[in-house]
Protein backbone atom coordinates (compact mmCIF):
# COMPACT_ATOMS: atom_id res chain seq x y z
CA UNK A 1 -12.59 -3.01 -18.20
CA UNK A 2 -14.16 -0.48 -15.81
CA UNK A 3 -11.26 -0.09 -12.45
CA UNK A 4 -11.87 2.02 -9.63
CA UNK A 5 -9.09 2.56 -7.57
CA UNK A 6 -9.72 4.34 -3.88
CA UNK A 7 -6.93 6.32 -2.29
CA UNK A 8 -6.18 7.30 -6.26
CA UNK A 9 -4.91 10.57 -4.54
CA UNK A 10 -2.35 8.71 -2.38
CA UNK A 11 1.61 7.69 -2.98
CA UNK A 12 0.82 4.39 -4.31
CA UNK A 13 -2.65 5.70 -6.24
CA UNK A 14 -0.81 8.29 -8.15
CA UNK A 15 1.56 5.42 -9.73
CA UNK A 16 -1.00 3.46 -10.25
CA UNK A 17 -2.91 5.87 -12.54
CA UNK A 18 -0.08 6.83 -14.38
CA UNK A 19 0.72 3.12 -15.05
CA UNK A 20 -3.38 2.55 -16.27
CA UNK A 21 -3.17 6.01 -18.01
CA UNK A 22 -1.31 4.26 -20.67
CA UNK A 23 -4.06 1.66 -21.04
CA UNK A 24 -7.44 1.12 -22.74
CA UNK A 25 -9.19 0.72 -19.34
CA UNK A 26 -11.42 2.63 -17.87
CA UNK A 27 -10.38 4.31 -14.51
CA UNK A 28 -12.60 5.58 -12.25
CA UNK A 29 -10.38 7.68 -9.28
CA UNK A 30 -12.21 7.55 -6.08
CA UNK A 31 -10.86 10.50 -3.46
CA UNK A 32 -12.08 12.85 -0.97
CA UNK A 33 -10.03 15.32 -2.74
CA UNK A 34 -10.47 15.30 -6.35
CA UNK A 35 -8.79 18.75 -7.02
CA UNK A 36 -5.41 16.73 -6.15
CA UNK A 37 -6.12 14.45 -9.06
CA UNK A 38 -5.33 16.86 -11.84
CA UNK A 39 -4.13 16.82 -14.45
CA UNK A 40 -6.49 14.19 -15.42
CA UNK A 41 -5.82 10.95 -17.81
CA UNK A 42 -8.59 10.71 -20.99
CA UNK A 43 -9.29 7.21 -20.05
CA UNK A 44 -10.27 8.69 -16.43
CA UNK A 45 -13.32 9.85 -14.62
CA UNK A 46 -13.18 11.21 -10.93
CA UNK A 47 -15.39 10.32 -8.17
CA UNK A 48 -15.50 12.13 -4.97
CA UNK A 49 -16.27 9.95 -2.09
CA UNK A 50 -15.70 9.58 1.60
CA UNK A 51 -16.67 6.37 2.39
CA UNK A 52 -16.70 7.34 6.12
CA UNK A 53 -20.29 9.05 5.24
CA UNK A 54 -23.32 7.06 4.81
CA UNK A 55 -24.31 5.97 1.32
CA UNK A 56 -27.02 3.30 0.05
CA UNK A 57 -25.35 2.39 -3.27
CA UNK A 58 -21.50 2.51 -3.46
CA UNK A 59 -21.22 0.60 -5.99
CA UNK A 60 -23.53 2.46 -8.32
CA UNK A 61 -21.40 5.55 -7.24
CA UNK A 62 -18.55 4.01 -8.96
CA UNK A 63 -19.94 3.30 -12.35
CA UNK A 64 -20.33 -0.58 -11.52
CA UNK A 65 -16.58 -1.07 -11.74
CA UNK A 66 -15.71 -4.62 -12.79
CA UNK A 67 -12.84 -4.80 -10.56
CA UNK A 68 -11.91 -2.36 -7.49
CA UNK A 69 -8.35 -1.59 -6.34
CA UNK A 70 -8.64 -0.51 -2.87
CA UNK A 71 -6.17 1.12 -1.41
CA UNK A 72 -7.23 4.12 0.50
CA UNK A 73 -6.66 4.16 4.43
CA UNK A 74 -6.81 7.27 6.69
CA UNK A 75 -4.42 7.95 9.60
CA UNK A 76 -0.71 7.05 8.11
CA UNK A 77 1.75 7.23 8.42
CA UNK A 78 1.27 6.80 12.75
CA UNK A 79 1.03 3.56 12.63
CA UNK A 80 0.73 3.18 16.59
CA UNK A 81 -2.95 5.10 17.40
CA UNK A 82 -5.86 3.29 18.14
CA UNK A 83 -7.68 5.54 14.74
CA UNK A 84 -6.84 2.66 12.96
CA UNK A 85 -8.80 0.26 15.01
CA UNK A 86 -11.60 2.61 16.62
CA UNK A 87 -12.37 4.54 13.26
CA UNK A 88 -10.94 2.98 10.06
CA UNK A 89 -11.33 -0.66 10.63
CA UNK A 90 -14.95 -0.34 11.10
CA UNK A 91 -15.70 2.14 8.28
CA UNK A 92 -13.42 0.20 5.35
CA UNK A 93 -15.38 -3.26 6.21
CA UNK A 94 -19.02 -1.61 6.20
CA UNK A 95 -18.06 0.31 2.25
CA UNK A 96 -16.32 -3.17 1.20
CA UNK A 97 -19.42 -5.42 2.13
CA UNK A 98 -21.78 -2.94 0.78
CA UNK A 99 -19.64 -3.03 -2.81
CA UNK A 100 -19.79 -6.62 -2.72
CA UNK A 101 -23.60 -6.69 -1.46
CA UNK A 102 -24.87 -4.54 -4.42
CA UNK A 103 -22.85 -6.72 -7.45
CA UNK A 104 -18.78 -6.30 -7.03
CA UNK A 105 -17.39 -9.40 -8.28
CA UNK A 106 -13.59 -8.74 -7.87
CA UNK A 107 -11.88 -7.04 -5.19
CA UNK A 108 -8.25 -6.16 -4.94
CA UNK A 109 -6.58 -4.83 -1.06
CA UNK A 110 -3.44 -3.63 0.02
CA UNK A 111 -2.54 -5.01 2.97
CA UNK A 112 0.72 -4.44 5.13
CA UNK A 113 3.50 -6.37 6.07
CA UNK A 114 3.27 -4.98 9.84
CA UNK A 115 -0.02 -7.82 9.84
CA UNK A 116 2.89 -10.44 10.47
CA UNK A 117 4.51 -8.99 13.73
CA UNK A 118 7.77 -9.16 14.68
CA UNK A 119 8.99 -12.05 12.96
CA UNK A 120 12.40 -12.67 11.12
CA UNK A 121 13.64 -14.09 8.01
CA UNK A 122 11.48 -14.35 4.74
CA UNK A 123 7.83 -14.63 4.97
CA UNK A 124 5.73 -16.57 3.37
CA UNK A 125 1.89 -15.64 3.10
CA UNK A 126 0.85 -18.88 4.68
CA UNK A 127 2.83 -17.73 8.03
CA UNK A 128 0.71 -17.20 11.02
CA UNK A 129 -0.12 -13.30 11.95
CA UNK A 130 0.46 -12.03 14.75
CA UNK A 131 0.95 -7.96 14.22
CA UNK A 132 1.33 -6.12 16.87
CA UNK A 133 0.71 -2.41 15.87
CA UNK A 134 -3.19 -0.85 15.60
CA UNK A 135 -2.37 -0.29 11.83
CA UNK A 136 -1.59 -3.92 11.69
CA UNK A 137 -4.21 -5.30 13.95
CA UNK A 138 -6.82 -3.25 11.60
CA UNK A 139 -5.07 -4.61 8.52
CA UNK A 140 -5.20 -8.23 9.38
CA UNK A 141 -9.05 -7.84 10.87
CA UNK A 142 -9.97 -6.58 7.36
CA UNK A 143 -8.79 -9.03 5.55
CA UNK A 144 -10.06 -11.78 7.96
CA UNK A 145 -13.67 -10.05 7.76
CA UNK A 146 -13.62 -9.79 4.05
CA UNK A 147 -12.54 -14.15 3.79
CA UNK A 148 -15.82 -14.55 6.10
CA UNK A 149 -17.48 -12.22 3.82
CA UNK A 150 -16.87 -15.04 0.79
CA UNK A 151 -18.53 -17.55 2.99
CA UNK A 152 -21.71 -15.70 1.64
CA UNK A 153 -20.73 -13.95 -1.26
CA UNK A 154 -19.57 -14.71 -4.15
CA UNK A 155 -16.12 -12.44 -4.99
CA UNK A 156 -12.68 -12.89 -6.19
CA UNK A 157 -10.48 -11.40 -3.32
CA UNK A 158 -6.82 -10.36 -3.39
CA UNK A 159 -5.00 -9.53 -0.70
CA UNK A 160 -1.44 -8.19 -1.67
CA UNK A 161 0.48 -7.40 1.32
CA UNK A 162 2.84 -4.54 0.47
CA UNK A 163 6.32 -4.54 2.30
CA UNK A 164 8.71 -1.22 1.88
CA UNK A 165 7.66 0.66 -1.23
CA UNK A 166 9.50 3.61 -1.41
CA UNK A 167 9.47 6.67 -4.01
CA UNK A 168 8.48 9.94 -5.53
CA UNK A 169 5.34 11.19 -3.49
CA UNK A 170 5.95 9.34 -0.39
CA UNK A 171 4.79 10.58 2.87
CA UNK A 172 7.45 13.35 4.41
CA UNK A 173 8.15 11.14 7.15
CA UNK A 174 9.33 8.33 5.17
CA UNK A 175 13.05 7.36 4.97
CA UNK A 176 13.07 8.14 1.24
CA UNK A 177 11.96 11.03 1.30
CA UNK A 178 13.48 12.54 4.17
CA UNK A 179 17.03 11.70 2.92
CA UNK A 180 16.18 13.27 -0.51
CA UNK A 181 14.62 16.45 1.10
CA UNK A 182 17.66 16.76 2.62
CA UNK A 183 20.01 15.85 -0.27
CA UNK A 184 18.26 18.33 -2.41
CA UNK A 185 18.15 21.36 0.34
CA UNK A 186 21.76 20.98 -0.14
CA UNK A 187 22.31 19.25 4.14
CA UNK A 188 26.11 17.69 4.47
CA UNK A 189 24.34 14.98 6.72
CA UNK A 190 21.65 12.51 6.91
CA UNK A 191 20.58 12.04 10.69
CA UNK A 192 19.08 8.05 10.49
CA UNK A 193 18.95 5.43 13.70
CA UNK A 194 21.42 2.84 13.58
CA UNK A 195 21.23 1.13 9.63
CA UNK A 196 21.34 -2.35 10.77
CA UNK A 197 17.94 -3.17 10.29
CA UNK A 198 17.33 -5.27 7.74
CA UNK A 199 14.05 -4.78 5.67
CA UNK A 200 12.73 -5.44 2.07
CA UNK A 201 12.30 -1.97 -0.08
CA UNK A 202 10.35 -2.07 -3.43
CA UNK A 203 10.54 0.72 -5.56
CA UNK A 204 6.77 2.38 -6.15
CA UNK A 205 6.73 2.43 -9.58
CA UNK A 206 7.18 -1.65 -9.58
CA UNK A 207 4.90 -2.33 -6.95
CA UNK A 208 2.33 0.04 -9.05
CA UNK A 209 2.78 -2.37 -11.92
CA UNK A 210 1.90 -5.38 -9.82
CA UNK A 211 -1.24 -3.92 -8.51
CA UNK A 212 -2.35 -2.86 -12.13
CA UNK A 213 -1.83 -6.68 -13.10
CA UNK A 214 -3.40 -8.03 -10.28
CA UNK A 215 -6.43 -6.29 -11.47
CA UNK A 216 -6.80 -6.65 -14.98
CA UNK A 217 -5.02 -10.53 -15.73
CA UNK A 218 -4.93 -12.56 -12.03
CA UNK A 219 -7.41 -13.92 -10.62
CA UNK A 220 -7.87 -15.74 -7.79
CA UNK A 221 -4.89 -15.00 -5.96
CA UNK A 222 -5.39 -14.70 -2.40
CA UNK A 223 -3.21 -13.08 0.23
CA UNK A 224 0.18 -11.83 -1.93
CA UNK A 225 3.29 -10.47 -0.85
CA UNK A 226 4.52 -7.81 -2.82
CA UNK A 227 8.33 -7.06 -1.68
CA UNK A 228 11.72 -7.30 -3.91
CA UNK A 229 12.39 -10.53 -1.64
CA UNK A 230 16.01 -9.05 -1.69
CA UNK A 231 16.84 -8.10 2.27
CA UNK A 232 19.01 -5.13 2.40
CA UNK A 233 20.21 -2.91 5.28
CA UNK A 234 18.82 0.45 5.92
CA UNK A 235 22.16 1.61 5.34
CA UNK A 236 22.60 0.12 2.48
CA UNK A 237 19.78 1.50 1.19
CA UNK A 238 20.22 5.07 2.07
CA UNK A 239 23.99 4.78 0.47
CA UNK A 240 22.19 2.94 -2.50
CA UNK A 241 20.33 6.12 -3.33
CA UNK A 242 23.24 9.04 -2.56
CA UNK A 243 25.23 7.19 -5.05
CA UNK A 244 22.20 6.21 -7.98
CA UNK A 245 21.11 10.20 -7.02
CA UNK A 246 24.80 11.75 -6.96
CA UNK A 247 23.36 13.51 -3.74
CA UNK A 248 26.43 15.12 -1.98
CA UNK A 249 25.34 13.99 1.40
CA UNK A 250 26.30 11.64 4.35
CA UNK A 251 24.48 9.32 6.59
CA UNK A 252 25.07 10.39 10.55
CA UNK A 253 24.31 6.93 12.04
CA UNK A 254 22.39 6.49 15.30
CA UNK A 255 21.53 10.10 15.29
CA UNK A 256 17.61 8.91 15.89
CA UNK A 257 16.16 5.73 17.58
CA UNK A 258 15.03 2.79 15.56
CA UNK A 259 11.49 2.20 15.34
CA UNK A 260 10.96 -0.43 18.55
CA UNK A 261 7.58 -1.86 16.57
CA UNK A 262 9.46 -3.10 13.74
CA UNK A 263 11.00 -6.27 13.22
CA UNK A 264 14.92 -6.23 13.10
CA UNK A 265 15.33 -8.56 9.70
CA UNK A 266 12.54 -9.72 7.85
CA UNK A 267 11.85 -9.67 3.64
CA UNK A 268 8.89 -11.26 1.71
CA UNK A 269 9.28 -14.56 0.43
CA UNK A 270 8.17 -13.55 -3.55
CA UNK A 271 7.90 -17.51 -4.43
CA UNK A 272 4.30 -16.93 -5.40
CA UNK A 273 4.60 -13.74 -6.80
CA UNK A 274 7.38 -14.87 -9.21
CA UNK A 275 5.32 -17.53 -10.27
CA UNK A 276 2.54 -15.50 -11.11
């Protein structure tokens, strides 16, 4: 099986191709910036593409991939300006319904759980959206766009909506990785907001392995969460890690303000997921 995978260059892309390194499928890793892709797998071939710029034949750019894992998206980790709306929104659903146009017969998109808003409890994919950030917004319009798209089309589309992954490569501004810099530059204390917040973190490396099956073995699917469906405090998570790290380091709660856009407890209902 031929599997492109956009965004290969990203946190979640790099796990992925590890995880189909060890395969016999094909990958073909689409970035604008191939150079970060090495060292490269010998089951892998690297496209450079920004699908931003006009192209006739995506598809055929990628080899004719039997399925493609999409999960490249510009402007993150600001989740809050109006890129993802004005600029990314419009450019993601003009390459999608051109791959799907020209012969792609199974798709497979990361969504976010930010499309559900501020909402509490666990989630289940049939609940209502209702996000209320422009990262969100642009999430939940793509996936809408691409379910119209089937009306006239005929494609398998998965829609796995990813909840906290955390892990090696993460963006600098993420919680993981901002306690670990800090851990490892040898910091006493850990400034964090107030640790109450209660949120569902998945470790990369899992939610890597979920993508990978999505696209070889399900089919079908639909919209997917893809969370532990274990709540857990913030500060429970950041003492989780100082003690499975042995990082000599403290949290200093409340030292920063909680992030007003997110909800205060909320974790993905994994019914389906475990099922599948």
């Amino acid at each position: 099986m031929r599997i492109a995978i956009t965004g290969a260059s990203g946190f979640i892309g790099g796990h992925v191709r590890k995880a189909l390194s060890k395969s016999d499928h094909e990958i073909v890793s689409v970035s604008r910036k191939p150079e970060s892709l090495k060292p490269m797998a010998a089951n892998e071939t690297v496209v450079e593409i920004d699908f931003h710029r006009s192209n006739n034949d995506w598809f055929n750019s990628l080899g004719q991939p039997d399925v493609v894992l999409h999960l490249a998206w510009s402007g993150l980790p600001n989740y809050l300006d109006s890129h993802h709306l004005e600029v990314e929104y419009p450019a993601q659903i003009k390459f999608l319904t051109q791959l799907i146009q020209n012969g792609l017969k199974k798709l497979v998109v990361t969504g976010t759980c930010y499309e559900y808003g501020l909402c509490s409890g666990a989630i289940l994919e049939s609940q209502m959206t209702m996000p209320t950030t422009p990262y969100g917004v642009a999430k939940d319009l793509l996936r809408k766009s691409l379910e119209e798209l089937k009306k006239s089309h005929e494609f398998e589309l998965t829609w796995a909506r990813v909840f906290y992954p955390y892990g090696d490569g993460q963006a600098e501004t993420s919680l993981y990785t901002q306690l670990k810099t800090a851990a490892v530059n040898g910091e006493t204390k850990f400034d964090m907001g107030g640790g109450k917040q209660v949120l569902d973190f998945i470790a990369v490396d899992e939610v890597s392995k979920i993508l990978v099956n999505l696209s070889i073995e399900n089919s079908k699917v639909g919209v997917l969460n893809i969370g532990s469906g274990k709540p857990k405090s913030v500060i429970e998570f950041v003492n989780e890690q100082i003690q499975k790290n042995k990082w000599l380091i403290r949290p200093k709660i409340g030292a920063i303000p909680d992030r007003e856009y997110e909800p205060h407890s909320f974790w993905a209902d994994t019914s389906k997921l475990d099922h599948l």
